[in-house]
N, C-alpha and C. Protein backbone atom coordinates (compact mmCIF):
# COMPACT_ATOMS: atom_id res chain seq x y z
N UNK A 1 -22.46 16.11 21.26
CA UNK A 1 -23.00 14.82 20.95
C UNK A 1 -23.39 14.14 22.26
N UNK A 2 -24.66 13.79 22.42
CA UNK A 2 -25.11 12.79 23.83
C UNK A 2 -25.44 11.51 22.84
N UNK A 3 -25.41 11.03 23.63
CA UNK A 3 -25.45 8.96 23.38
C UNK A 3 -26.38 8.25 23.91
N UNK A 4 -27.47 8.19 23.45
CA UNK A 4 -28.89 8.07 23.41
C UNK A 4 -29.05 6.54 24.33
N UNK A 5 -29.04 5.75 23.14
CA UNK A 5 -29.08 4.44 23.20
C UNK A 5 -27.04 4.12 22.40
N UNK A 6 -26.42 3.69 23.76
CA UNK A 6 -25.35 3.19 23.07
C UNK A 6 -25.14 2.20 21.75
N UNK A 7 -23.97 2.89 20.92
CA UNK A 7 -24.25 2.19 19.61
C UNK A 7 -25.46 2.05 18.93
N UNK A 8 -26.71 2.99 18.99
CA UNK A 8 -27.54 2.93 18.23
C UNK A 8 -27.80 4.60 18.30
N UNK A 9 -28.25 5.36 19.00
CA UNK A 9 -29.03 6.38 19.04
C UNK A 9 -28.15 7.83 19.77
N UNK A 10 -28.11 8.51 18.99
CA UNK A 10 -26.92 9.63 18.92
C UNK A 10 -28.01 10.76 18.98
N UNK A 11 -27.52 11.83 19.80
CA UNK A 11 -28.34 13.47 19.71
C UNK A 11 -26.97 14.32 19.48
N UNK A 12 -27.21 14.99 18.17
CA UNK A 12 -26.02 15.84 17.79
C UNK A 12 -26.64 17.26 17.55
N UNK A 13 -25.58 18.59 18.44
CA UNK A 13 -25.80 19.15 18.38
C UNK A 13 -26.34 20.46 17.12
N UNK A 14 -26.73 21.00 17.08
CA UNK A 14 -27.11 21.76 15.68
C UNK A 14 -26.24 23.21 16.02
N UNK A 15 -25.41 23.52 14.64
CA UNK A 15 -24.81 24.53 14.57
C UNK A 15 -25.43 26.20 15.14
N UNK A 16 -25.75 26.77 15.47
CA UNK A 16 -26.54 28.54 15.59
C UNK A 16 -27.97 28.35 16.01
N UNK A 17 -28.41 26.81 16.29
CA UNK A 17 -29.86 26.23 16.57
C UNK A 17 -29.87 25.65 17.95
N UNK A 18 -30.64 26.14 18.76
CA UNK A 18 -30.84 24.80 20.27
C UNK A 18 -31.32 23.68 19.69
N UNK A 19 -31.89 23.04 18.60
CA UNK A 19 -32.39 21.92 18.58
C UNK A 19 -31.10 20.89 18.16
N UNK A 20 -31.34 19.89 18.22
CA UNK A 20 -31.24 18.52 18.03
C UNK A 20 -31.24 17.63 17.03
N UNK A 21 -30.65 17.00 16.52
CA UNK A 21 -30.24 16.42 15.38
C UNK A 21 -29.96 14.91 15.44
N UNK A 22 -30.93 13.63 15.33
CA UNK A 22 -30.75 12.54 15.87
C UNK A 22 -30.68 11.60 15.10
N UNK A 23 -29.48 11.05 15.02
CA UNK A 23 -29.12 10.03 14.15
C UNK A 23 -29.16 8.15 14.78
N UNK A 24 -29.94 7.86 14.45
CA UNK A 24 -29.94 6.17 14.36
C UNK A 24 -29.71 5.38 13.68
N UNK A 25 -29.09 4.16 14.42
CA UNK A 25 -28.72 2.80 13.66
C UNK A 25 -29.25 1.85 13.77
N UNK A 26 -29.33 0.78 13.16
CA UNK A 26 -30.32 -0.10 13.32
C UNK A 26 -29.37 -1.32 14.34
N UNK A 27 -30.89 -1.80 15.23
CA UNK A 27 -30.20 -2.74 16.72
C UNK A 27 -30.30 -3.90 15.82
N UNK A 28 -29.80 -4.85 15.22
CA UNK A 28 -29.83 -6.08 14.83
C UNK A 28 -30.25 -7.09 15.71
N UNK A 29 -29.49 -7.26 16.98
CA UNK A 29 -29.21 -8.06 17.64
C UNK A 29 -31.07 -8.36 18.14
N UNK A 30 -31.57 -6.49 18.49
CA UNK A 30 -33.19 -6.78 19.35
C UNK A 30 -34.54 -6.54 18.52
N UNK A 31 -34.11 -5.79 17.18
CA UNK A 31 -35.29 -5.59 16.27
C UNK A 31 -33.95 -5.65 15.04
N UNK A 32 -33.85 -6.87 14.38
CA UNK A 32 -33.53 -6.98 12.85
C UNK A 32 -33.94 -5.95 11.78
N UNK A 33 -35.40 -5.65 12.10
CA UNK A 33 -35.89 -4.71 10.59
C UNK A 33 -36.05 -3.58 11.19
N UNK A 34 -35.43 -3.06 12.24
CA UNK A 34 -36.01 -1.85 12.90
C UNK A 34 -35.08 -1.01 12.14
N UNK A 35 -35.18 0.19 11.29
CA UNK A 35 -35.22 1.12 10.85
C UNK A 35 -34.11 2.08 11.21
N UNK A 36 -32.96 2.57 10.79
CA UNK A 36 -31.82 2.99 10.75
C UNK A 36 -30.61 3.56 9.48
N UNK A 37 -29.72 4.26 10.01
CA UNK A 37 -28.56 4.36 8.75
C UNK A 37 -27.71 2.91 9.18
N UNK A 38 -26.48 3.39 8.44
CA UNK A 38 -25.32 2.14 8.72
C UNK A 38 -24.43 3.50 8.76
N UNK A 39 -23.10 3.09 9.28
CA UNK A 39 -21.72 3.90 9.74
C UNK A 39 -21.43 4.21 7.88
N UNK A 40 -21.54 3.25 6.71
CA UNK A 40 -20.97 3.75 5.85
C UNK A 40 -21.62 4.70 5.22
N UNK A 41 -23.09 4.66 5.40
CA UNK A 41 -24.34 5.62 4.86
C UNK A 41 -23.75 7.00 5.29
N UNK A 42 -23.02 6.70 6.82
CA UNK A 42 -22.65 8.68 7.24
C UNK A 42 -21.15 9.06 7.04
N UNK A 43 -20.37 7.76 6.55
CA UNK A 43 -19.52 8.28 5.78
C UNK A 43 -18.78 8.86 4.42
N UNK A 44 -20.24 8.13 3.41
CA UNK A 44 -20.49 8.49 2.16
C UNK A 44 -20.99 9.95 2.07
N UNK A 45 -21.61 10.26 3.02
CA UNK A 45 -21.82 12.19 4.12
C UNK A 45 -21.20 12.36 4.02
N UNK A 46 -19.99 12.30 4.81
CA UNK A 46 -19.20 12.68 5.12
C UNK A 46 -17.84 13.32 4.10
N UNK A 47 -17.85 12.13 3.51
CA UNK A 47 -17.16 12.46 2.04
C UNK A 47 -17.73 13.65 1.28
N UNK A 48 -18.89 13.06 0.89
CA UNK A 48 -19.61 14.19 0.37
C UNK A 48 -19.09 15.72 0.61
N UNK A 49 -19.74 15.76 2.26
CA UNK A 49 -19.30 17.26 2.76
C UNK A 49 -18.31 17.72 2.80
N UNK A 50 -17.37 17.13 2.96
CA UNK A 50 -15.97 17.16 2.79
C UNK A 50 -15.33 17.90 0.98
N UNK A 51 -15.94 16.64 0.50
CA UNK A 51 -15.56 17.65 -1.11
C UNK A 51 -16.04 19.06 -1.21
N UNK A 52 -17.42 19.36 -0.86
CA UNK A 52 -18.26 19.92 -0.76
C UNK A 52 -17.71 21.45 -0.46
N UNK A 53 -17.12 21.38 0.94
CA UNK A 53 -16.43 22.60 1.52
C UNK A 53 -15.30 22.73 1.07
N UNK A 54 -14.25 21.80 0.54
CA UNK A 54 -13.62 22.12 0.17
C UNK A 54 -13.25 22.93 -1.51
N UNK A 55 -14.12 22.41 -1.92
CA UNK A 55 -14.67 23.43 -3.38
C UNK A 55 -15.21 24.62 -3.38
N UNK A 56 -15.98 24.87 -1.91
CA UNK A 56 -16.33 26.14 -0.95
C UNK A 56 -14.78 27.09 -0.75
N UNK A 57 -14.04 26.03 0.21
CA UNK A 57 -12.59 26.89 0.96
C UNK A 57 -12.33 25.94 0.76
N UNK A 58 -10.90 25.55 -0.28
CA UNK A 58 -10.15 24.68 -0.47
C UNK A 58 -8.66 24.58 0.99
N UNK A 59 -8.73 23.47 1.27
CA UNK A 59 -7.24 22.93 2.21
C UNK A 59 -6.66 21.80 1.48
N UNK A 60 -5.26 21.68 2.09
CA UNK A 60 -4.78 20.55 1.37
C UNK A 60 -4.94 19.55 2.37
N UNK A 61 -5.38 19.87 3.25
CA UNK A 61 -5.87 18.91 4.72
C UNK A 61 -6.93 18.08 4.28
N UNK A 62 -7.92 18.76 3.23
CA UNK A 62 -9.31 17.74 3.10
C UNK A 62 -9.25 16.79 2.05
N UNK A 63 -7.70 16.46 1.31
CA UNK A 63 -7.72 15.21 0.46
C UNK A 63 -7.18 14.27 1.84
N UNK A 64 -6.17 14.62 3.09
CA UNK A 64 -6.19 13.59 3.81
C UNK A 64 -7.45 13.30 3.96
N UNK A 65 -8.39 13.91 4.87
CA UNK A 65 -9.38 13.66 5.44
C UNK A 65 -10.48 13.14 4.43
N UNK A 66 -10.60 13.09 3.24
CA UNK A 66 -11.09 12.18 2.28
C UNK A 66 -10.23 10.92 2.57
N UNK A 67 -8.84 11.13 1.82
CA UNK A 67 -8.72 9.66 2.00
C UNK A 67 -8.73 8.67 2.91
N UNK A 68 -8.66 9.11 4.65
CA UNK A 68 -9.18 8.32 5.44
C UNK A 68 -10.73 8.11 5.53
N UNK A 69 -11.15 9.11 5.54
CA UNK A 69 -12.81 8.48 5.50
C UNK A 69 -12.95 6.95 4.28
N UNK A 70 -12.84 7.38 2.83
CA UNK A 70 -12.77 6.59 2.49
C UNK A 70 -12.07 5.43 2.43
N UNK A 71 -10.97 5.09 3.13
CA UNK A 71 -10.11 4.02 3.57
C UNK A 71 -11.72 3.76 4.75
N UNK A 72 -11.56 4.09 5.86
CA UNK A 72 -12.87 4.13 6.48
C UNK A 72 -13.98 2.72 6.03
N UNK A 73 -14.39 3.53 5.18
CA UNK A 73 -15.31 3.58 4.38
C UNK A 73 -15.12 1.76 3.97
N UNK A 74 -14.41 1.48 2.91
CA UNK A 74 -13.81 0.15 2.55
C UNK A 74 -13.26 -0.91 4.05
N UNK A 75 -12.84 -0.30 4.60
CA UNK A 75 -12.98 -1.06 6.00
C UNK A 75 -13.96 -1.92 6.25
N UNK A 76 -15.10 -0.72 6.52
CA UNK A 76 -16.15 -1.41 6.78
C UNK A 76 -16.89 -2.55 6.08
N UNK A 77 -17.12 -2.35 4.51
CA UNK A 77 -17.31 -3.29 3.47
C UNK A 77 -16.45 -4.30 3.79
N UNK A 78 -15.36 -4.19 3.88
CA UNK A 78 -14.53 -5.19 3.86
C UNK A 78 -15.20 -6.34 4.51
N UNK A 79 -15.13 -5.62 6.11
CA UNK A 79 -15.75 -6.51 7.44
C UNK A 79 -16.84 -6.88 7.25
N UNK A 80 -18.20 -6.33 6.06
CA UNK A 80 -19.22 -7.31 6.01
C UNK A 80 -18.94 -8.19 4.79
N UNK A 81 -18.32 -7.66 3.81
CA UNK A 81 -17.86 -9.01 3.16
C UNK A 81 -17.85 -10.22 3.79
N UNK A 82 -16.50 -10.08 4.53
CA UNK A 82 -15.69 -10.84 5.64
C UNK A 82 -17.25 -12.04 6.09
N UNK A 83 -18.10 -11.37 6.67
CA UNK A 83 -18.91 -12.09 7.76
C UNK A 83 -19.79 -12.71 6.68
N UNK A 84 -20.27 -12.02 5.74
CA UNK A 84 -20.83 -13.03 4.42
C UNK A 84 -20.16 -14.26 4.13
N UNK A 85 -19.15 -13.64 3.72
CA UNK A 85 -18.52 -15.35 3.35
C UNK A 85 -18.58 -16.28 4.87
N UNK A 86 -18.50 -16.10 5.72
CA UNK A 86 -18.33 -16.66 7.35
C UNK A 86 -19.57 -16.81 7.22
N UNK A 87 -20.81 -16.74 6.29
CA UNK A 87 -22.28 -16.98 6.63
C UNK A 87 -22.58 -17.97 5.44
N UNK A 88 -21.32 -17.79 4.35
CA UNK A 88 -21.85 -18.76 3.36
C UNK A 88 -22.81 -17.86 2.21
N UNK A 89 -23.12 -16.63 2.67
CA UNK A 89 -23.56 -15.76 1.12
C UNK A 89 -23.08 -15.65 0.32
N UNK A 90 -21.45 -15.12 0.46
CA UNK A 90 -20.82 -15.15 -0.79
C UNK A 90 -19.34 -16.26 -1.12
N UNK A 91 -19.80 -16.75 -1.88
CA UNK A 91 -18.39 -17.61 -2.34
C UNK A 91 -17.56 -17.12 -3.09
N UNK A 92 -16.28 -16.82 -2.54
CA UNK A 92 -14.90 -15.31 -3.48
C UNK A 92 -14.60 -16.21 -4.30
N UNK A 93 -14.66 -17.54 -4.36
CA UNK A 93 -14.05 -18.25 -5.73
C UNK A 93 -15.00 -18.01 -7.15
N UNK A 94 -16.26 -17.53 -6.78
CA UNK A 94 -17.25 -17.39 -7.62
C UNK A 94 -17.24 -16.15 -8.21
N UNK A 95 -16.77 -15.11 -7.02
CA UNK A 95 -16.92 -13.48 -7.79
C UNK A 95 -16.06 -13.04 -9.21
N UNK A 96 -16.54 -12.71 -9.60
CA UNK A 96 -16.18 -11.97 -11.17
C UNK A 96 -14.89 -11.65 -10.77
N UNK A 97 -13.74 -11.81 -11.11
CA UNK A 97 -12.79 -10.57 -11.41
C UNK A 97 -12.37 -9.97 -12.77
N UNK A 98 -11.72 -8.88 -12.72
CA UNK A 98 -11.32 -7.85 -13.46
C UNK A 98 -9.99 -8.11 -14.01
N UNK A 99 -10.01 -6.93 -15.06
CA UNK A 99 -7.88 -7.57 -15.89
C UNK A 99 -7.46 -7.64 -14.95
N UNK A 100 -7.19 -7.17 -14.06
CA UNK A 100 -6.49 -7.89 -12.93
C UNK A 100 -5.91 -8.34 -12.14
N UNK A 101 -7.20 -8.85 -12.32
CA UNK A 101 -7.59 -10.83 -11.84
C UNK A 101 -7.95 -10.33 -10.09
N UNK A 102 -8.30 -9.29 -9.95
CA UNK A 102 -9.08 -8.89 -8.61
C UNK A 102 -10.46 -8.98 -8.49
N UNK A 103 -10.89 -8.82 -7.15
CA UNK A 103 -12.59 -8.42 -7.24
C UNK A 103 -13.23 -7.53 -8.45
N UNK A 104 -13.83 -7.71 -9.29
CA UNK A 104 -14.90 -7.02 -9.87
C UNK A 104 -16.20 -6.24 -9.18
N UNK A 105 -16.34 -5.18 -8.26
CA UNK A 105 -17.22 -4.82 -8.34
C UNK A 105 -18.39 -4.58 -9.11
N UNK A 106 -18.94 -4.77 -10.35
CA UNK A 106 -19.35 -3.53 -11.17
C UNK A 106 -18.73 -2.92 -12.05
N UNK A 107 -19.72 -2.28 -12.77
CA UNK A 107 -19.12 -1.06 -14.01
C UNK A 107 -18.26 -0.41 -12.93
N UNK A 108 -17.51 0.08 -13.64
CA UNK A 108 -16.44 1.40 -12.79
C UNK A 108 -16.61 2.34 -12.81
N UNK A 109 -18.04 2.89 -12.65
CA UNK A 109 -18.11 4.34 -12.88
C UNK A 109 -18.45 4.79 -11.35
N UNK A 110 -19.22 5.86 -11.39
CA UNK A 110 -19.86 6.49 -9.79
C UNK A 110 -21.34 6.32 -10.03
N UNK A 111 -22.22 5.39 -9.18
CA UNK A 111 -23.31 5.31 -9.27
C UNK A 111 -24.21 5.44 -10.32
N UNK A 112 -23.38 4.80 -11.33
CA UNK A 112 -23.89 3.71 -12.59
C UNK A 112 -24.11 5.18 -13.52
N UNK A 113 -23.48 6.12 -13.36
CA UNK A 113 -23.30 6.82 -14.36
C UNK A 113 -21.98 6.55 -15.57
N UNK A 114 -21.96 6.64 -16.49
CA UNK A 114 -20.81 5.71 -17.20
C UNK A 114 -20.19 7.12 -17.60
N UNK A 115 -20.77 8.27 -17.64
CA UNK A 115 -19.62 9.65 -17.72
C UNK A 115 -18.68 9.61 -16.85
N UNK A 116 -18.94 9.22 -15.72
CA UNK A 116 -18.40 9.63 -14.23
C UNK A 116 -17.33 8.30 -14.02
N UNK A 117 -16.17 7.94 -14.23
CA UNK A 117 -15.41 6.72 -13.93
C UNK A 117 -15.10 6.71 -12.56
N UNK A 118 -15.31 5.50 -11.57
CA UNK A 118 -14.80 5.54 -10.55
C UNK A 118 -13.52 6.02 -9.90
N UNK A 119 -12.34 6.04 -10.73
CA UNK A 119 -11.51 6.29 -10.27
C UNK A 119 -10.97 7.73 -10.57
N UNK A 120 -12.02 8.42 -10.73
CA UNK A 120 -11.75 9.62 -10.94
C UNK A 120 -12.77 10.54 -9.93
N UNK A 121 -12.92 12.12 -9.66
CA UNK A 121 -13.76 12.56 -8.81
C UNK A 121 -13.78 14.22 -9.10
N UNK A 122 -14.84 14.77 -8.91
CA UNK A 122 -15.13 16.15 -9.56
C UNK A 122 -14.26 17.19 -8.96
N UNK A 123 -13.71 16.33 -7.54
CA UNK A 123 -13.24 17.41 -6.79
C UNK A 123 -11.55 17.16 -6.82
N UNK A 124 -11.42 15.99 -7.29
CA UNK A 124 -9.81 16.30 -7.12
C UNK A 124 -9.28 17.50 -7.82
N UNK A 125 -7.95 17.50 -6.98
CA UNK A 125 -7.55 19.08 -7.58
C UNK A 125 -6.14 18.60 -8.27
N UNK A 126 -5.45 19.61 -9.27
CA UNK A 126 -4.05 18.62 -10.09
C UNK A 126 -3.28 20.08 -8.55
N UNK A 127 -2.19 18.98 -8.76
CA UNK A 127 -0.87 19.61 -7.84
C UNK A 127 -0.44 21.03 -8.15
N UNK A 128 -0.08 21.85 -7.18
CA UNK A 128 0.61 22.64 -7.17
C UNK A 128 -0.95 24.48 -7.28
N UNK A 129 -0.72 24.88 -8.17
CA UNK A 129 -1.54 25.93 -8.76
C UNK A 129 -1.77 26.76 -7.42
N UNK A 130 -3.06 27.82 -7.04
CA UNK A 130 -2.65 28.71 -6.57
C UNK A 130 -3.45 28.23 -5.11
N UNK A 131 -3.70 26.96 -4.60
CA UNK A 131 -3.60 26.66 -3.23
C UNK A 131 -2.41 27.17 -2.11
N UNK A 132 -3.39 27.01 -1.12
CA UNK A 132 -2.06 27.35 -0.01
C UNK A 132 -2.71 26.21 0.83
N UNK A 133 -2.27 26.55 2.05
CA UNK A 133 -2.01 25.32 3.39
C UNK A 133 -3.50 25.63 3.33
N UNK A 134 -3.57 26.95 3.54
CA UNK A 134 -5.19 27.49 4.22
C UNK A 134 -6.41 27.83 3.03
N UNK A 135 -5.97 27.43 2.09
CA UNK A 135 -6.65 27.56 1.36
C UNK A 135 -6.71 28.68 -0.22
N UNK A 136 -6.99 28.60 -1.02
CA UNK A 136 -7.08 29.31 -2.05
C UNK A 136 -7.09 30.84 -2.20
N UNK A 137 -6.75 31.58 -3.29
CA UNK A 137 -6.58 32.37 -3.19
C UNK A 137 -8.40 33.58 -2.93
N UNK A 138 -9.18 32.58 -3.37
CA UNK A 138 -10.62 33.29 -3.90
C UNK A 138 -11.09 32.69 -2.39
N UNK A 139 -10.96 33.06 -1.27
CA UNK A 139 -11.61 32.19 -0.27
C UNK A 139 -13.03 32.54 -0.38
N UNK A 140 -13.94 31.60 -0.02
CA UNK A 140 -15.51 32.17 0.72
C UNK A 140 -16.13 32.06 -0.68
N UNK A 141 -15.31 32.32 -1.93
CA UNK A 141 -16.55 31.87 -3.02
C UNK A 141 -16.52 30.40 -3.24
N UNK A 142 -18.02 30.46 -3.29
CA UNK A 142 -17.97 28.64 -3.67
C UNK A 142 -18.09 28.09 -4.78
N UNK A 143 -17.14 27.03 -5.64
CA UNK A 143 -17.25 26.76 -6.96
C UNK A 143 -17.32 25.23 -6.78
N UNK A 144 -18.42 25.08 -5.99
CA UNK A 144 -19.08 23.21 -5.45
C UNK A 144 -20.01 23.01 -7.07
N UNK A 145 -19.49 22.06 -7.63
CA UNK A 145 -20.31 21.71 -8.81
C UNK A 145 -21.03 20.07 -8.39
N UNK A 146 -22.38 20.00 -8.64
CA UNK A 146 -22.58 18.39 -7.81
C UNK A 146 -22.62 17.64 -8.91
N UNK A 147 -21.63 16.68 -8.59
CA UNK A 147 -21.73 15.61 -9.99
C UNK A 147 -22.20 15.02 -10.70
């Protein structure tokens, strides 16, 4: 990884490739509409890939590493929440809540599919069965289903 433009402009290396792989964020502070991801855009990636390989080669390492990304992940929301209300966009006495009596996001599903409930995920696995530390017994076949 080289560091282009600090905090904006990243060159990441490419796996079996000499080329280059360049990820940007958008500068707020010097161009507002200038054109970029956000940190949660590459951790919703991240997640992703994460389930991804692990439905590939299962570990019991990649539900930690899910659940910090997504802890991660809510962090960040959190902190622009946070600066909304500090801007006067959103008023929390106004937001919807749920039975409850918390924030209401939204339907509870995964990206407004109503099969798919949020609090559920294609990849969780139930306890115990024929995992190991390193992984499953079928390694290298992949049984990645995309949701």
């Amino acid at each position: 990884m080289k560091v282009i433009d600090p905090g904006h402009a990243y060159s990441l290396d490419m796996r079996g490739i000499p080329t280059k792989q360049m990820f940007r964020f958008p500068d707020h502070e010097v161009e507002p509409h200038k054109p970029g991801t956000t940190t949660q855009e590459l951790l919703r990636m991240l997640i992703d890939r994460t389930m991804y390989c692990d439905a590939c080669m299962p570990c019991e390492l990649n539900q930690h590493i899910i659940d910090h990304l997504r802890m991660a992940l809510v962090l960040h929301e959190a902190r622009a929440m946070i600066r909304k209300v500090e801007k006067g966009e959103i008023r929390p006495e106004l937001v919807d809540v749920g039975p409850d009596h918390h924030f209401w996001l939204g339907s509870p599903t995964i990206n407004g599919d109503p099969t798919t409930p949020m609090v559920m995920s294609a990849y969780d696995h139930e306890p115990g069965g024929d995992r190991t530390k390193t992984g499953g017994t079928n390694q290298g076949v992949c049984n990645y289903t995309k949701r």
